[in-house]
Protein backbone atom coordinates (compact mmCIF):
# COMPACT_ATOMS: atom_id res chain seq x y z
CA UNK A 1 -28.34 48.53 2.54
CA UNK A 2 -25.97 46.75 0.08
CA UNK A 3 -27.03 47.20 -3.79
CA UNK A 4 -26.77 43.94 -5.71
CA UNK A 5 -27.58 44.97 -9.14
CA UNK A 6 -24.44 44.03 -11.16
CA UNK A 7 -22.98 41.03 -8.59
CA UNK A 8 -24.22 38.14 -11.71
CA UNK A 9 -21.70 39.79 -13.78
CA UNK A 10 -19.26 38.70 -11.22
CA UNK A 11 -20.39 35.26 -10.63
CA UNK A 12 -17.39 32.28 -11.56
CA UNK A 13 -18.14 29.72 -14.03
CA UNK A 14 -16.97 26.33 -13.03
CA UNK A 15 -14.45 27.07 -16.46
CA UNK A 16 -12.90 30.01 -14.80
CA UNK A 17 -12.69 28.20 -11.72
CA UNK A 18 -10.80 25.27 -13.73
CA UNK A 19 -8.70 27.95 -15.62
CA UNK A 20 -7.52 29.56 -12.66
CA UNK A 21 -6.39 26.49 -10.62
CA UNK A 22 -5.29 24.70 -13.79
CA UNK A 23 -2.61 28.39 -13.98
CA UNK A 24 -1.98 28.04 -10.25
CA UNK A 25 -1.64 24.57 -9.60
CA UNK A 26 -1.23 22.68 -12.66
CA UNK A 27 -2.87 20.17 -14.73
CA UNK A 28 -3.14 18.04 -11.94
CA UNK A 29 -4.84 20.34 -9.74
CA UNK A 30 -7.41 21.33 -12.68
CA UNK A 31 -7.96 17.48 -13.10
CA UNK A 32 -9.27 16.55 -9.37
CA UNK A 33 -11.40 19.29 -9.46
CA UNK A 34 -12.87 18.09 -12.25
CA UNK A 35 -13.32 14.88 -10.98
CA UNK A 36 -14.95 16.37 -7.91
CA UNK A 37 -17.60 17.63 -9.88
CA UNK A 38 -17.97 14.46 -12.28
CA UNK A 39 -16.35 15.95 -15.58
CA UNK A 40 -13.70 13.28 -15.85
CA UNK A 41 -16.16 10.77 -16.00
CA UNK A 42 -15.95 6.96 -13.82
CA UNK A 43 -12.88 6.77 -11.88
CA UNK A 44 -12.75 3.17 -13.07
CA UNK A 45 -12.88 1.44 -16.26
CA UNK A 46 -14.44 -1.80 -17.09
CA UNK A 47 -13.15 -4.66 -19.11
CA UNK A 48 -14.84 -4.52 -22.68
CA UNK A 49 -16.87 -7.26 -23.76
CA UNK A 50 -15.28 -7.72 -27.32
CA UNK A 51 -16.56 -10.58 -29.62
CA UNK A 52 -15.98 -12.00 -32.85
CA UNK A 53 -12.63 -14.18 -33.62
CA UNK A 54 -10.08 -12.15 -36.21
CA UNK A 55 -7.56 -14.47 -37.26
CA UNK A 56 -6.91 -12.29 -40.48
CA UNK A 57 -6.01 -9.14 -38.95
CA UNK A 58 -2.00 -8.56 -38.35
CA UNK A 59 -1.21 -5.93 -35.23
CA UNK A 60 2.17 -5.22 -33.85
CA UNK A 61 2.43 -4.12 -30.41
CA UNK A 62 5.70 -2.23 -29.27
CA UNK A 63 6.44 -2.74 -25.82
CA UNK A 64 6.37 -5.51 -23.61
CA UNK A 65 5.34 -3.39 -20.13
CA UNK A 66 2.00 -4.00 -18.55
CA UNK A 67 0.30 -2.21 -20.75
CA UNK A 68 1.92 -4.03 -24.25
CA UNK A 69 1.10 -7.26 -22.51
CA UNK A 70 -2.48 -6.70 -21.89
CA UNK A 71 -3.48 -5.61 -24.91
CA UNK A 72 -1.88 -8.58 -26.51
CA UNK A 73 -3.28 -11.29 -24.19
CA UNK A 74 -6.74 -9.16 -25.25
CA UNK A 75 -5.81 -9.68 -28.79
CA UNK A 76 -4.76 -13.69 -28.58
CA UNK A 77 -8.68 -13.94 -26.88
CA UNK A 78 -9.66 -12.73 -30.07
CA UNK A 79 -7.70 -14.66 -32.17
CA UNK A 80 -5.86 -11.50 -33.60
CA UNK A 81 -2.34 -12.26 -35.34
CA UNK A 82 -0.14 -10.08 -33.14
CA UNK A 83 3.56 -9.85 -32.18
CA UNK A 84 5.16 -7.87 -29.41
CA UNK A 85 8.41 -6.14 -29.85
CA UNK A 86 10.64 -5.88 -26.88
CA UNK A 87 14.13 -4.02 -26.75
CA UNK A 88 14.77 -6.18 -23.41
CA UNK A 89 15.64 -9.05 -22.77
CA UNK A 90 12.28 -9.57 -20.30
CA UNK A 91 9.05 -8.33 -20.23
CA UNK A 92 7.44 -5.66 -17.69
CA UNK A 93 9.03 -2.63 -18.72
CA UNK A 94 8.68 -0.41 -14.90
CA UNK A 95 7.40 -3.40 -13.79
CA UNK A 96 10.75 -4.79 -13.03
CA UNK A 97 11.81 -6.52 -9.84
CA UNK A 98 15.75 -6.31 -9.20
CA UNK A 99 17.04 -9.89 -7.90
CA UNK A 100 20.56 -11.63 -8.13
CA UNK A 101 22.36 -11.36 -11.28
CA UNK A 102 20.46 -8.33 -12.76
CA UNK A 103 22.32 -6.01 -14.32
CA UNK A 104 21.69 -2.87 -16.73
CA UNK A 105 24.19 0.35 -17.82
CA UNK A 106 23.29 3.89 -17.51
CA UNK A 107 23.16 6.66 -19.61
CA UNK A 108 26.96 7.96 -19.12
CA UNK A 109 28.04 4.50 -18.69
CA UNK A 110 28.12 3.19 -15.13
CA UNK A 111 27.28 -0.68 -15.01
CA UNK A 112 26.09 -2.52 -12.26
CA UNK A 113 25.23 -6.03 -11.17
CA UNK A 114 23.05 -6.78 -8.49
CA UNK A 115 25.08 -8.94 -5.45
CA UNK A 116 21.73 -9.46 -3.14
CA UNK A 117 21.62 -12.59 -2.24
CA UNK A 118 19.14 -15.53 -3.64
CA UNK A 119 15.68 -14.35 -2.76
CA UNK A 120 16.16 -10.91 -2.04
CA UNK A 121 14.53 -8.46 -4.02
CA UNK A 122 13.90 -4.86 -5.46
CA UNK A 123 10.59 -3.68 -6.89
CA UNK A 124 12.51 -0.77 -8.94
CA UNK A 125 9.38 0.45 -10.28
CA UNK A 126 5.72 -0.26 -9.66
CA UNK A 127 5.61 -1.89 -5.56
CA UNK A 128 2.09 -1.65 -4.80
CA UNK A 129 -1.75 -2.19 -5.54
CA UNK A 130 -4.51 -0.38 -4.28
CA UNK A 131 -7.61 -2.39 -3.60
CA UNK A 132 -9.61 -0.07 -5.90
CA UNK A 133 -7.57 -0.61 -8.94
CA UNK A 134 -9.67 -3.70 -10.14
CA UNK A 135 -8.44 -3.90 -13.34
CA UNK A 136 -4.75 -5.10 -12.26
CA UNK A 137 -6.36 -6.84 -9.36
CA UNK A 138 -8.72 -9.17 -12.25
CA UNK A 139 -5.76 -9.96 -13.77
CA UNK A 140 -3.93 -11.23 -10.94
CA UNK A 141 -6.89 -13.02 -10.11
CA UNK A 142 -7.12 -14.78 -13.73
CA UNK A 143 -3.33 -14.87 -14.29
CA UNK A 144 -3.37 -16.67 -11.16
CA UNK A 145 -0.70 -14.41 -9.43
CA UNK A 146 -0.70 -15.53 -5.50
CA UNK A 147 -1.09 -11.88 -3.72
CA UNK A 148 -0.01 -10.66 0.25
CA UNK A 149 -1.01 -7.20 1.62
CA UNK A 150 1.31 -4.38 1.60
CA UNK A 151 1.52 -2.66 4.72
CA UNK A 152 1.71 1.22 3.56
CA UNK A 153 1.05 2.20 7.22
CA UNK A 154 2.15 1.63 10.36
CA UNK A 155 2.02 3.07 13.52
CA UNK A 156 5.40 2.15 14.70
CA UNK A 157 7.35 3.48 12.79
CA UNK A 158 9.47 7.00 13.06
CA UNK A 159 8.68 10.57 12.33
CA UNK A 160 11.89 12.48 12.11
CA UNK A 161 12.52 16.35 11.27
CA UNK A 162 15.87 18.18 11.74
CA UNK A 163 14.31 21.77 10.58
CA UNK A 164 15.84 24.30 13.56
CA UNK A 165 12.56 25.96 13.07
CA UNK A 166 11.01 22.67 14.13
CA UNK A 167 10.65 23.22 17.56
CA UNK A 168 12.11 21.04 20.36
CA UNK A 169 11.56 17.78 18.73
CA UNK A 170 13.84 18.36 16.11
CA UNK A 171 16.55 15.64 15.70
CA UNK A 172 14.53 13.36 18.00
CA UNK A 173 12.86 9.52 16.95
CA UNK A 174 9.12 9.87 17.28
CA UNK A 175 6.73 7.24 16.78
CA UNK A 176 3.82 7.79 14.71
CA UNK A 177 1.94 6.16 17.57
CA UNK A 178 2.92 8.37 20.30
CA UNK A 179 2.67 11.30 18.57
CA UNK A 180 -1.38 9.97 17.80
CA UNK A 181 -1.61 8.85 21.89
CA UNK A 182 -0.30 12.49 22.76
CA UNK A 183 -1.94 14.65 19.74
CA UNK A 184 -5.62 12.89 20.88
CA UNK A 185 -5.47 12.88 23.97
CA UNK A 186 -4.28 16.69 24.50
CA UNK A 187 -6.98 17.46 22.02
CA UNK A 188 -9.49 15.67 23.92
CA UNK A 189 -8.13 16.82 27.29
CA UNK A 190 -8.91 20.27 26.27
CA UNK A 191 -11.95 19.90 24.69
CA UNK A 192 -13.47 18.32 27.53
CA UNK A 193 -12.47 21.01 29.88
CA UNK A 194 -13.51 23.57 27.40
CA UNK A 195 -17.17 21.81 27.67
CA UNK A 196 -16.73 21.73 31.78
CA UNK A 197 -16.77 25.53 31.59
CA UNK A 198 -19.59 26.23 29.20
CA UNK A 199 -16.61 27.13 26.69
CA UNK A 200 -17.84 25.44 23.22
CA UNK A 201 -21.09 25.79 21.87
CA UNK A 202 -22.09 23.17 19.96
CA UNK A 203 -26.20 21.82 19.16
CA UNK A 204 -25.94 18.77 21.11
CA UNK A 205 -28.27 17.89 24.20
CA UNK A 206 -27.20 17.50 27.55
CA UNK A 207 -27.20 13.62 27.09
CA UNK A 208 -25.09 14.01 23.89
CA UNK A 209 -22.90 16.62 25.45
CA UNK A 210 -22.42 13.77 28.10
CA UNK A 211 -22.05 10.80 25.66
CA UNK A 212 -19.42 13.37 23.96
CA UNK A 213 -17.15 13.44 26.78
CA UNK A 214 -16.95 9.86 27.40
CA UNK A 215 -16.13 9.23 23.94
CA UNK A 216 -13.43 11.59 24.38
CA UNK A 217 -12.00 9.97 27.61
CA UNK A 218 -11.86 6.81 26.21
CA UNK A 219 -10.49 7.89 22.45
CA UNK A 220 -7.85 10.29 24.11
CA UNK A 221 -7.42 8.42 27.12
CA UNK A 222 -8.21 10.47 29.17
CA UNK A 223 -8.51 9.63 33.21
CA UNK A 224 -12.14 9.54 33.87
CA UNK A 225 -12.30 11.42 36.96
CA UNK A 226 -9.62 14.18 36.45
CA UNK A 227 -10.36 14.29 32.68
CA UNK A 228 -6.81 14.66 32.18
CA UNK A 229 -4.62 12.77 29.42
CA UNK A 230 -2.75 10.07 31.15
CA UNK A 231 -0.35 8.64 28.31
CA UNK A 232 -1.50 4.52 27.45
CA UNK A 233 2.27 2.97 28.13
CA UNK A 234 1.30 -0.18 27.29
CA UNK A 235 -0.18 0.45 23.22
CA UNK A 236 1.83 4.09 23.53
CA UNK A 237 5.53 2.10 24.07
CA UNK A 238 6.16 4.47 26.75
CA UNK A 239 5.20 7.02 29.42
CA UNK A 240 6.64 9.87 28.44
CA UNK A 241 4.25 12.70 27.02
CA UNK A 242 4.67 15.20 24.17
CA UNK A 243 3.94 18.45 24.65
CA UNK A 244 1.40 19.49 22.20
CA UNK A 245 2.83 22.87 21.00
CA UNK A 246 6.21 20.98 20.38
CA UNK A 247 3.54 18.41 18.28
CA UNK A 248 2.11 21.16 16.15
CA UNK A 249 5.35 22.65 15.76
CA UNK A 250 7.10 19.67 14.48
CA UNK A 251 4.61 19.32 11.85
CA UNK A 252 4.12 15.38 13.17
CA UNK A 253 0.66 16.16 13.53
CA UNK A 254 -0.13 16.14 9.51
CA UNK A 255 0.72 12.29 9.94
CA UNK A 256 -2.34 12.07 12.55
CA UNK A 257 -5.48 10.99 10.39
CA UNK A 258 -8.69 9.07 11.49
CA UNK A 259 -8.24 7.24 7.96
CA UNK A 260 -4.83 6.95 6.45
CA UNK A 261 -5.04 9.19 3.55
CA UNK A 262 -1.72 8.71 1.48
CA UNK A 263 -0.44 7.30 -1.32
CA UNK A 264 -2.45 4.33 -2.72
CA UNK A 265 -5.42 5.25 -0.98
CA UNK A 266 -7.20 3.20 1.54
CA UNK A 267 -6.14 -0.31 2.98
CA UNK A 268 -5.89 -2.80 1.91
CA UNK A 269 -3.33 -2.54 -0.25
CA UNK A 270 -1.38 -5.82 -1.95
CA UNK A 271 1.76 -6.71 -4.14
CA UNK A 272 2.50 -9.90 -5.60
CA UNK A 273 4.21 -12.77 -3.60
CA UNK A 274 7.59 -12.93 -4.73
CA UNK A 275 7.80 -9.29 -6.88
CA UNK A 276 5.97 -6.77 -8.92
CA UNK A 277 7.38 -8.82 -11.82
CA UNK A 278 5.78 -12.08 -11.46
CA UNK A 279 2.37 -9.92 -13.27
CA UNK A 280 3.95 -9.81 -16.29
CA UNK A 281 6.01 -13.17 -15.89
CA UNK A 282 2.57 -14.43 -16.12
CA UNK A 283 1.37 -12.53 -18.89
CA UNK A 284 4.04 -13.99 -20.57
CA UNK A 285 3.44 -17.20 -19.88
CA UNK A 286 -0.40 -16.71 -21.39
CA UNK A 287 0.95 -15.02 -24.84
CA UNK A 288 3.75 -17.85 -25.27
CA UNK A 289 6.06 -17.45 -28.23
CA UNK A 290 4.84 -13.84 -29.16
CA UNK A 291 7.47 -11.67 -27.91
CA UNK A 292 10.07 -11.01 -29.70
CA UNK A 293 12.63 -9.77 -26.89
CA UNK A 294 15.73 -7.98 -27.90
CA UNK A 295 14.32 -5.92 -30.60
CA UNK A 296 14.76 -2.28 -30.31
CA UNK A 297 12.45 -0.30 -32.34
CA UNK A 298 14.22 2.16 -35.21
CA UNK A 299 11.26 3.21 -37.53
CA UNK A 300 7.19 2.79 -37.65
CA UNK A 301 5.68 3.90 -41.44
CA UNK A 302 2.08 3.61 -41.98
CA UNK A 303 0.61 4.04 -45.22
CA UNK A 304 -2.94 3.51 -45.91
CA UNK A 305 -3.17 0.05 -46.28
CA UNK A 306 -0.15 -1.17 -43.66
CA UNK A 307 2.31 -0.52 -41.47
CA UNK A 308 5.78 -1.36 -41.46
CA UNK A 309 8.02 -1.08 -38.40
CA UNK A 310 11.95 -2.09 -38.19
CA UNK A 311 13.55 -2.99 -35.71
CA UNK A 312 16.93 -4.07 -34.87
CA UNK A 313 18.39 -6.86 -32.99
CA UNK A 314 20.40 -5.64 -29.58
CA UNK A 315 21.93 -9.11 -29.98
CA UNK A 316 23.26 -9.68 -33.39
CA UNK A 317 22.86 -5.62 -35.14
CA UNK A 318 20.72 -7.61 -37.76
CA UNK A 319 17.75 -4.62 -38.70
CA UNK A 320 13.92 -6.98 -39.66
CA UNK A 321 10.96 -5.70 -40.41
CA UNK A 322 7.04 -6.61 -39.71
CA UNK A 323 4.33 -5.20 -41.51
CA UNK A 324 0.97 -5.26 -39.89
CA UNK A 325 -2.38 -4.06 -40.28
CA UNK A 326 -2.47 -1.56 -37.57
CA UNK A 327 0.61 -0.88 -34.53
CA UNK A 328 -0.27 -0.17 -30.99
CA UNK A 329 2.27 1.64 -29.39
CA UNK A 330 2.94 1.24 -25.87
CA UNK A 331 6.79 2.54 -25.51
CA UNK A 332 7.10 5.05 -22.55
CA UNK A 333 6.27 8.39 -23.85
CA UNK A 334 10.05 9.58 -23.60
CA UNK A 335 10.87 6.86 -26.15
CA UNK A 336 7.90 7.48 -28.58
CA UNK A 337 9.14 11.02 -28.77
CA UNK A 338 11.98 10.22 -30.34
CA UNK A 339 11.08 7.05 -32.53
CA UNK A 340 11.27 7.72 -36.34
CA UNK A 341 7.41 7.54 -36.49
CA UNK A 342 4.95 8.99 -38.86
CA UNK A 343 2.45 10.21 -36.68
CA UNK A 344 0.04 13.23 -37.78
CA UNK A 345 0.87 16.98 -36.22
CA UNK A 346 -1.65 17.00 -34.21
CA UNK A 347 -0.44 13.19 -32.24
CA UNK A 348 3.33 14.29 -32.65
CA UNK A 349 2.59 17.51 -30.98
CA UNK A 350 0.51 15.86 -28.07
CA UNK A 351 3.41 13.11 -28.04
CA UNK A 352 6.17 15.29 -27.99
CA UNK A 353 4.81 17.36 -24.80
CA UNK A 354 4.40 14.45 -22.62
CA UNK A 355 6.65 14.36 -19.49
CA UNK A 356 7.98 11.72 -17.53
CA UNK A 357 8.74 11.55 -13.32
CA UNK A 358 12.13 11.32 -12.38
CA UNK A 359 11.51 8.96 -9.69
CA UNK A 360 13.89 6.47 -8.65
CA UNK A 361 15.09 3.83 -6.32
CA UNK A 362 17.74 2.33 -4.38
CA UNK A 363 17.60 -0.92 -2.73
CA UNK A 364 19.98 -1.98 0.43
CA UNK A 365 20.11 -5.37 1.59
CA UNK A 366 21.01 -5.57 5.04
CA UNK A 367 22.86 -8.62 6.69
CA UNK A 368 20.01 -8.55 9.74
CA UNK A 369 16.38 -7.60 9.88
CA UNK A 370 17.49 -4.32 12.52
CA UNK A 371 13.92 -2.76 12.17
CA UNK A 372 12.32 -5.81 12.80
CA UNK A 373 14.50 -7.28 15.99
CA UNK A 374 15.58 -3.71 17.60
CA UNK A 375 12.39 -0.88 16.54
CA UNK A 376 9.58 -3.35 16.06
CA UNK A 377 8.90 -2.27 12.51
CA UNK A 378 7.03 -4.50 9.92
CA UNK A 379 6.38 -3.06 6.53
CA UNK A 380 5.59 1.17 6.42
CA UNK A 381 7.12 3.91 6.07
CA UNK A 382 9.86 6.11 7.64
CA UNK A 383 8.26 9.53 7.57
CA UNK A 384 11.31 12.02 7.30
CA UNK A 385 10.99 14.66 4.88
CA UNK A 386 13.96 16.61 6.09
CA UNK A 387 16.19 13.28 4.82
CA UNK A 388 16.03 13.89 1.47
CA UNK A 389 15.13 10.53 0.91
CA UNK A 390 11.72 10.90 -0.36
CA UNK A 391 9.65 7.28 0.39
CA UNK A 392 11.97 5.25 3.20
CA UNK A 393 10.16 1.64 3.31
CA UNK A 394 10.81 -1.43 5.21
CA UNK A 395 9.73 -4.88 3.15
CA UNK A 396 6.39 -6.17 3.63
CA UNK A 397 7.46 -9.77 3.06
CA UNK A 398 9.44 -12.62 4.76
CA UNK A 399 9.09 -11.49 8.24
CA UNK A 400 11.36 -12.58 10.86
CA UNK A 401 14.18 -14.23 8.13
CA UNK A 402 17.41 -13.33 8.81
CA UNK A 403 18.33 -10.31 5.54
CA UNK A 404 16.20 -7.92 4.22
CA UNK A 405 16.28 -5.24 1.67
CA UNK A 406 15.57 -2.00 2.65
CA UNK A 407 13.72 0.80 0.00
CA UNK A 408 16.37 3.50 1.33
CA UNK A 409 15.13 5.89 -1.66
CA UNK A 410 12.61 6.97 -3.50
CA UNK A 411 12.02 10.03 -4.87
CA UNK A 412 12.96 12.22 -7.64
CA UNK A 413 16.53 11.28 -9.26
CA UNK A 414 17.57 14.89 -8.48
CA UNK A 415 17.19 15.14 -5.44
CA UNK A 416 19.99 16.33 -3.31
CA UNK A 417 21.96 16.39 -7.05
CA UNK A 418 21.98 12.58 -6.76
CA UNK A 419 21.46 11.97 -10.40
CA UNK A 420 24.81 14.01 -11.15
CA UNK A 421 26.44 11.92 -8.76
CA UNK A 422 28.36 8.15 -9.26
CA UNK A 423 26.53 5.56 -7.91
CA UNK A 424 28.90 4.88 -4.63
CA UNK A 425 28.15 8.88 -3.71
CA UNK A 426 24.27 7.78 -3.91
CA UNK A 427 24.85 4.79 -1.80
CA UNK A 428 27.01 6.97 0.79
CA UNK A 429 23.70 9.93 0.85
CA UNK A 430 21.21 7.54 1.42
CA UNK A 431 23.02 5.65 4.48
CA UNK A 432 24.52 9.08 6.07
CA UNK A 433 20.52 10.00 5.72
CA UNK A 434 18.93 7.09 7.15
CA UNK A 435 22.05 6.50 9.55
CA UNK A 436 20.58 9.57 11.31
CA UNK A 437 17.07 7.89 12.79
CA UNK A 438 18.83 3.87 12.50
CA UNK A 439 22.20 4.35 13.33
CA UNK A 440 22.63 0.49 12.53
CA UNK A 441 22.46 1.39 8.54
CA UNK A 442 26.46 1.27 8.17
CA UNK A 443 27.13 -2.01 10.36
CA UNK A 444 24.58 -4.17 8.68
CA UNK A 445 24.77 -2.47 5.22
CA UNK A 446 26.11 -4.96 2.91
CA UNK A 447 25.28 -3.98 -1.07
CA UNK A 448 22.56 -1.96 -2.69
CA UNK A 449 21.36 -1.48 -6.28
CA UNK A 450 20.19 1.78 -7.88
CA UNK A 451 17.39 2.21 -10.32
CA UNK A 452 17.43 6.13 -11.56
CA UNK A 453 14.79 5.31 -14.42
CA UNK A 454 15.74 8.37 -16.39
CA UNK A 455 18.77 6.99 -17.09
CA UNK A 456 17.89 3.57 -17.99
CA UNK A 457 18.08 2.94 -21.88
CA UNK A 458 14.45 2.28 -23.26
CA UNK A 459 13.19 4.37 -20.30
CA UNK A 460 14.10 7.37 -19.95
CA UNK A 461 11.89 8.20 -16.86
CA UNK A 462 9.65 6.66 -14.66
CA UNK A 463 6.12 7.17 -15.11
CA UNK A 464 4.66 9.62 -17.11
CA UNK A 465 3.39 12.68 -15.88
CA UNK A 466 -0.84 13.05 -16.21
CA UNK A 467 -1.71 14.93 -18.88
CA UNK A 468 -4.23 17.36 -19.32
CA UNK A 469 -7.61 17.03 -20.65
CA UNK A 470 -6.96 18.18 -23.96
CA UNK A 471 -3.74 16.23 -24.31
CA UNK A 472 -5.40 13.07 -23.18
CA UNK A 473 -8.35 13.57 -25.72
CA UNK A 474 -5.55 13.51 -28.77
CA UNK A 475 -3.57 10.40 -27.13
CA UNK A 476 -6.52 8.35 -26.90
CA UNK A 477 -7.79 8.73 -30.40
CA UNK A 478 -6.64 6.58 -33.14
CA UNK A 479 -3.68 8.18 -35.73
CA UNK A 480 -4.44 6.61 -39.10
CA UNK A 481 -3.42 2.97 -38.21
CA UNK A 482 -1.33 4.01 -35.39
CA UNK A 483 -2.79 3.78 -31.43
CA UNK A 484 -0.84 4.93 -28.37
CA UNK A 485 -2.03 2.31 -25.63
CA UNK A 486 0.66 3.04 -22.99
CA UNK A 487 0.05 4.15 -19.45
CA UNK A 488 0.95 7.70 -20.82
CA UNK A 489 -2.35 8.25 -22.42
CA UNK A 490 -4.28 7.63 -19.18
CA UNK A 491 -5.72 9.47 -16.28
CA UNK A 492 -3.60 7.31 -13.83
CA UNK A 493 -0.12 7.08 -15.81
CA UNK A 494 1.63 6.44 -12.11
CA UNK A 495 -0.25 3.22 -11.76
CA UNK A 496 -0.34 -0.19 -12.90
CA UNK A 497 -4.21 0.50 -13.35
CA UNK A 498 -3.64 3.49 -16.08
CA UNK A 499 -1.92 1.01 -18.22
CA UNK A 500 -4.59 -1.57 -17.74
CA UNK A 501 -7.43 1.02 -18.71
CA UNK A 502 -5.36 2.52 -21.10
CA UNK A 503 -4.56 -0.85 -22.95
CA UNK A 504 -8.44 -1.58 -22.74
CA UNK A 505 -9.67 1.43 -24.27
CA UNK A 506 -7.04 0.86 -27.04
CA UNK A 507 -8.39 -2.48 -27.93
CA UNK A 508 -11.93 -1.86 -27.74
CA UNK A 509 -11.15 1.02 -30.08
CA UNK A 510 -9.50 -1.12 -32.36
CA UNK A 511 -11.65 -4.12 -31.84
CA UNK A 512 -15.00 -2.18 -32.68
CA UNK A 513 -12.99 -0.41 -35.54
CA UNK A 514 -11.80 -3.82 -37.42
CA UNK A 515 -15.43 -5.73 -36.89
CA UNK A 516 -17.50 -2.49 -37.98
């Protein structure tokens, strides 16, 4: 007989559990298990209901992303007397969609101008909405920004691995929807014969174990007398079976879900007609006159009664100054960090450990829509982790025109040493890489246009990286006069949504701070 006398002094708290997967996997990690148990509170945020008009009250708002422009089309409800500093020449900060004529220099130097051709676009940063995120969502709705869905999966398109330790598929186009067809229906081929011989023991009835295996010859299609899997040729796209140990070898079968599970969560999923950046072109047209573009930031002094930021003009060198009652501060965390700012220790320090992704993204226009007219591929994914070229997506718009441009990467800027690299070298990577699974890449490659966000001025990275709880509880307080409303000092800094919540929690702050 066991003894049990001492086993509570063993017993895991839910903090130890925290600790230990917050030391094994992160903040990240530590954060989803929290919001598995409900710690992080609602996984959305609603709009505040703010009232009462304050035409006397003078905020500043640095940063014209999404974030910068919804807490100052928040502020114009309430008759606030705000201005929003820019360093670019247009507003939407990561929310930028790359057309004709855009241009922008790297840190180091290289310059390009985008050659696509009138119509054809790049969404360098954010490129998606999930259906959940209804803050963004509300906006477009009010903002009146026309929306089409996003197709984030597809079962046509191509699983590709060139891993020797692969198995026998390795180098070899596989569509996601054959290997589904085969993985199912080999699955449910054995299965059923396991049942035939009394091999699985499972609390069913003999009408359930019956209703079982006819669910399993019509999901795996299976032949109804023979039970065996006989491949669908028509939906399948051919007749030629997988063998299911070269499947589960391959690794293919980790793409084989009842419910999509990746990125941006369930369908459906949308993006603006026309760009990413037609959200904040509409912001802008709400707000009017108050942007000021072209003014790059230098110093932010608060006091106790004011605060006085200067800026400079990137067109003329001339320095201004504006002087406000309080300055919301929605710069990308890698910029804040190095402002001339007068923050407290405690916000400095919280500031100055934020981290931003490295993401970026290249854009190739082709001269013909090869995916579409040779694979039958519309919108998705190319799922080929082996390519080193992270996300590979085909455009979810304009069907069946004659160009296209092609996502060919996205992922971090170092992968493969990319970042290191001029951008003709990145070009050349990214078409030897996808040239392996569409060998029409070179032939109809005509130009491309490379975003590698942490080396684009008044960047500096993509999107921050989520901090942790502690970090999160500084960012979101209020610093004398001073508020950080960016997308950095939210629980979903990757997302248009974080910078919608995080702008609303900013302004109710603020709101309930100046009318109390």
């Amino acid at each position: 007989m066991k003894h049990h006398t001492h086993r509570h002094t063993q017993l895991m708290t839910r903090r130890d559990v925290l600790q230990a997967l917050g030391a094994a996997g992160g903040s990240s990690l530590m954060m989803e298990a929290m919001g598995v148990w409900g710690l992080m509170g609602p996984s959305t945020v609603r709009r505040p209901e703010l009232r009462g008009r304050q035409p006397g009250t003078r905020v500043v708002v640095l940063g014209a992303g999404i974030s910068g422009l919804a807490v100052g089309y928040e502020l114009g409800k309430l008759d606030y007397d705000y201005r929003i500093l820019e360093a670019r020449d247009w507003a939407g900060g990561l929310c930028w969609t790359v057309r004709r004529g855009d241009a922008h220099t790297e840190v180091g130097g290289e310059h390009q101008v985008c050659q696509f051709d009138d119509g054809q676009y790049l969404n360098a940063g954010a490129w998606r909405i999930p259906n959940a995120d209804e803050g963004i969502l509300g906006y477009c709705k009010e903002l009146r920004v026309p929306l089409e869905l996003f197709v984030n999966w597809s079962d046509a398109n191509y699983l590709w691995e060139e891993d020797p330790e692969r198995g026998p598929l390795v180098g070899s186009r596989v569509r996601l929807r054959e290997a589904k067809a085969d993985m199912w229906g080999s699955i449910s081929e054995l299965l059923t014969k396991a049942m035939d011989q009394g091999q699985i023991d499972v609390p069913l009835t003999d009408g359930d174990k019956e209703l079982l295996v006819n669910f399993l010859v019509r999901a795996g299609y299976l032949d109804s007398d023979d039970r065996v899997y006989v491949p669908p040729t028509r939906v399948r796209g051919s007749g030629d079976r997988y063998d299911l140990s070269a499947l589960l070898r391959s690794g293919f079968g980790a793409r084989v879900r009842s419910v999509y599970a990746g990125t941006g969560g369930p369908h459906p999923i949308f993006q603006p007609i026309g760009g990413m950046q037609q959200i904040p072109l509409a912001f802008q047209r709400a707000i009017g006159d108050r942007i000021t573009f072209e003014a790059e930031v230098r110093s932010v002094r608060q006091t106790e009664g004011v605060v006085r930021i200067v800026y400079r003009s990137t067109r003329t060198g001339e320095e201004r100054e504006e002087i406000a009652d309080f300055c919301v501060c929605c710069l990308p965390m890698s910029i804040l960090k190095q402002l001339d700012i007068n923050f407290s220790s405690d916000m400095a320090a919280a500031v100055s450990e934020s981290n931003h992704n490295t993401s970026a993204k290249m854009g190739l226009q082709m001269r013909r829509r090869f995916w579409e007219e040779d694979d039958g591929i519309f919108g998705g994914h190319l799922f080929g982790r082996s390519l080193q070229l992270g996300e590979f997506s085909y455009p979810s718009n304009d069907y069946f025109t004659e160009k296209g441009v092609l996502l060919g990467f996205y992922a971090s800027g170092q992968t493969a040493g990319l970042a290191d690299l001029p951008i003709r070298d990145r070009i050349e990577h990214v078409l030897t890489q996808a040239g392996k699974v569409h060998p029409q890449m070179r032939e109809e490659y005509q130009n491309a246009y490379a975003v590698w966000w942490d080396k684009v001025p008044y960047s500096l990275g993509a999107y921050a990286r989520t901090p942790p709880p502690e970090r999160l509880e500084q960012l979101a307080q209020a610093d004398g006069r001073l508020y950080i409303g960016s997308a950095g000092a939210s629980r979903r800094p990757a997302w248009l949504e974080g910078a919608v919540q995080s702008a609303w929690r900013t302004i109710e702050a603020l709101h309930q701070r100046v009318t109390q």
